[in-house]
C-alpha atoms as a PDB file:
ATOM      1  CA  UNK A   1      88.947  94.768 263.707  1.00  0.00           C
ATOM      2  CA  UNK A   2      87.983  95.364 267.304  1.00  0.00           C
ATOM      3  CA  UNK A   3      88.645  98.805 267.671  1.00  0.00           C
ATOM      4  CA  UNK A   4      85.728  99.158 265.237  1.00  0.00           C
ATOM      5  CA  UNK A   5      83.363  98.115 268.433  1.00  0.00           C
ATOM      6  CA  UNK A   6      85.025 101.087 270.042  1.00  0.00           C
ATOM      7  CA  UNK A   7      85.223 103.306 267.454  1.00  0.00           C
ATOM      8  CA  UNK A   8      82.162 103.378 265.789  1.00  0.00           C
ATOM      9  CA  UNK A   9      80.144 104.526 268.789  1.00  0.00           C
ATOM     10  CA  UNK A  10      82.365 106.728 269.750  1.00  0.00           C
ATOM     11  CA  UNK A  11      81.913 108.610 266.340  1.00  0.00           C
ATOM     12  CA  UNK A  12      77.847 107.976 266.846  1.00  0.00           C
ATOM     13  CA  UNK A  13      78.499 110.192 269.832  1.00  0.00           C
ATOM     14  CA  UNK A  14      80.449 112.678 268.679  1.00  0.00           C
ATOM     15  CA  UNK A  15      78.481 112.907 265.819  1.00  0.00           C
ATOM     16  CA  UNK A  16      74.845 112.984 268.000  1.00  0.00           C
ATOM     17  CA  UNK A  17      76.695 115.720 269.732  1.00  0.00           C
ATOM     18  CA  UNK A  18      77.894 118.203 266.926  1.00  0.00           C
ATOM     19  CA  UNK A  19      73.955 117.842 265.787  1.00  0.00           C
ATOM     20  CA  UNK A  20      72.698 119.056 268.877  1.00  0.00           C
ATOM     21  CA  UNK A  21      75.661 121.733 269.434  1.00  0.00           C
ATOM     22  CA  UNK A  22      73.787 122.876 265.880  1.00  0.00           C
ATOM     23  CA  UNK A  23      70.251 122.539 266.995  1.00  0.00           C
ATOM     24  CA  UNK A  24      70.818 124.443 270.394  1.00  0.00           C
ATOM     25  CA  UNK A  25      72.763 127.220 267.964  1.00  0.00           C
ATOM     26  CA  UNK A  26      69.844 127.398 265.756  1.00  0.00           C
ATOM     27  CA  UNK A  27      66.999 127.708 268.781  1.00  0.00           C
ATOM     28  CA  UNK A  28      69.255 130.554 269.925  1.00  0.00           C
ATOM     29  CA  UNK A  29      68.865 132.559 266.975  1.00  0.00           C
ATOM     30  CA  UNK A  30      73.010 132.705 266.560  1.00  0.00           C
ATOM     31  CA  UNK A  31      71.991 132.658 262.534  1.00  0.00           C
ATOM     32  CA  UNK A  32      69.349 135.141 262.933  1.00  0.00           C
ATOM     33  CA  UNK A  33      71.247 138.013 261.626  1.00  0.00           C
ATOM     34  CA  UNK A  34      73.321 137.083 258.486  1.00  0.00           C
ATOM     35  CA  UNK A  35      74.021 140.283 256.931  1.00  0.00           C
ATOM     36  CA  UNK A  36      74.932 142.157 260.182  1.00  0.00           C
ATOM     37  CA  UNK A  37      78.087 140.884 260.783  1.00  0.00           C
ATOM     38  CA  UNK A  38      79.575 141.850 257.144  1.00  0.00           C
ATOM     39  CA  UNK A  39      78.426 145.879 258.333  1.00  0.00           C
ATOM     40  CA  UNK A  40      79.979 145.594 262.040  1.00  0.00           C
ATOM     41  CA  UNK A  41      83.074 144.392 260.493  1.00  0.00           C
ATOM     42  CA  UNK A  42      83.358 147.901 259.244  1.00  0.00           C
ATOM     43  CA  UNK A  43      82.960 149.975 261.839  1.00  0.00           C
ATOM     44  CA  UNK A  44      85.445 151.546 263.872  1.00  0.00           C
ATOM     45  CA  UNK A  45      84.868 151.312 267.220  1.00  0.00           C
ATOM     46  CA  UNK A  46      88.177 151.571 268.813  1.00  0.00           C
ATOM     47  CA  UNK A  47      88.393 155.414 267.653  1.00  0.00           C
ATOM     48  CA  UNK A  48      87.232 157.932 269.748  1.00  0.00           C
ATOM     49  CA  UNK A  49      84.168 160.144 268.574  1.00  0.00           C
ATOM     50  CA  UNK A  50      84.948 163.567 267.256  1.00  0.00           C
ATOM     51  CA  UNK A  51      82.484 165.349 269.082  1.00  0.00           C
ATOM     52  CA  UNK A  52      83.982 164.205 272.453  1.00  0.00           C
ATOM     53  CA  UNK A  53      86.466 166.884 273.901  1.00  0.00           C
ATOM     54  CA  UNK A  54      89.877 165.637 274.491  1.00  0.00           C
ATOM     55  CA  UNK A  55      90.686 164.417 278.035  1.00  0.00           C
ATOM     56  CA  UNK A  56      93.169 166.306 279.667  1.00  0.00           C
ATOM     57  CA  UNK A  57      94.398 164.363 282.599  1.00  0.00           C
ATOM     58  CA  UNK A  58      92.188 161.972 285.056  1.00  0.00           C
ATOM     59  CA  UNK A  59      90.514 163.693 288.091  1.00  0.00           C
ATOM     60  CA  UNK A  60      92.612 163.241 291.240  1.00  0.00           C
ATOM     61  CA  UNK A  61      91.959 163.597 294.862  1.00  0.00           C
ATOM     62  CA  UNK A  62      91.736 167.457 294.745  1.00  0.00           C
ATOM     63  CA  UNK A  63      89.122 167.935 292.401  1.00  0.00           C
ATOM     64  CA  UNK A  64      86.873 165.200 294.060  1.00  0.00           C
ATOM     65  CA  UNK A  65      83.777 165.477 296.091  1.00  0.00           C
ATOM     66  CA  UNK A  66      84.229 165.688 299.489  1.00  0.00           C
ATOM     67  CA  UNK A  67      81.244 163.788 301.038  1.00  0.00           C
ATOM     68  CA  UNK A  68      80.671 163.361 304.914  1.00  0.00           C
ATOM     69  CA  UNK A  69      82.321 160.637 307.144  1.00  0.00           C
ATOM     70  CA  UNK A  70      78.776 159.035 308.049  1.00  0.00           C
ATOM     71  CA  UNK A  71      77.895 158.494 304.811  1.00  0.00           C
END
């Protein structure tokens, strides 16, 4: 019986904590926008777009501007 002294404020704490963790969520507006997240979910953002033309290889020191040494 006493680890009750210890345990019950130590789950008063953690509990006082998880409450605030919420409240500090809620004044950030994290549950502002519900039904967004069900629409993002679906998009495909890893895929390039189709308008973009293909890349054909990555510009190298040849096709580079040459700027001036004082600069």
């Amino acid at each position: 019986m006493d680890v009750l002294i210890y345990l019950i404020p130590v789950a008063l704490v953690l509990g006082l904590l998880g409450l605030a963790g919420f409240l500090w969520s809620l004044k950030a507006g994290q549950y502002d926008d519900l039904e967004g997240a069900k629409y993002r979910i679906l998009q495909d953002d890893d895929l390039p777009d189709q308008t973009d033309p293909p890349v054909t290889r990555a510009a190298g020191p040849e096709t580079r501007e040459k700027r001036p040494a004082g600069r």
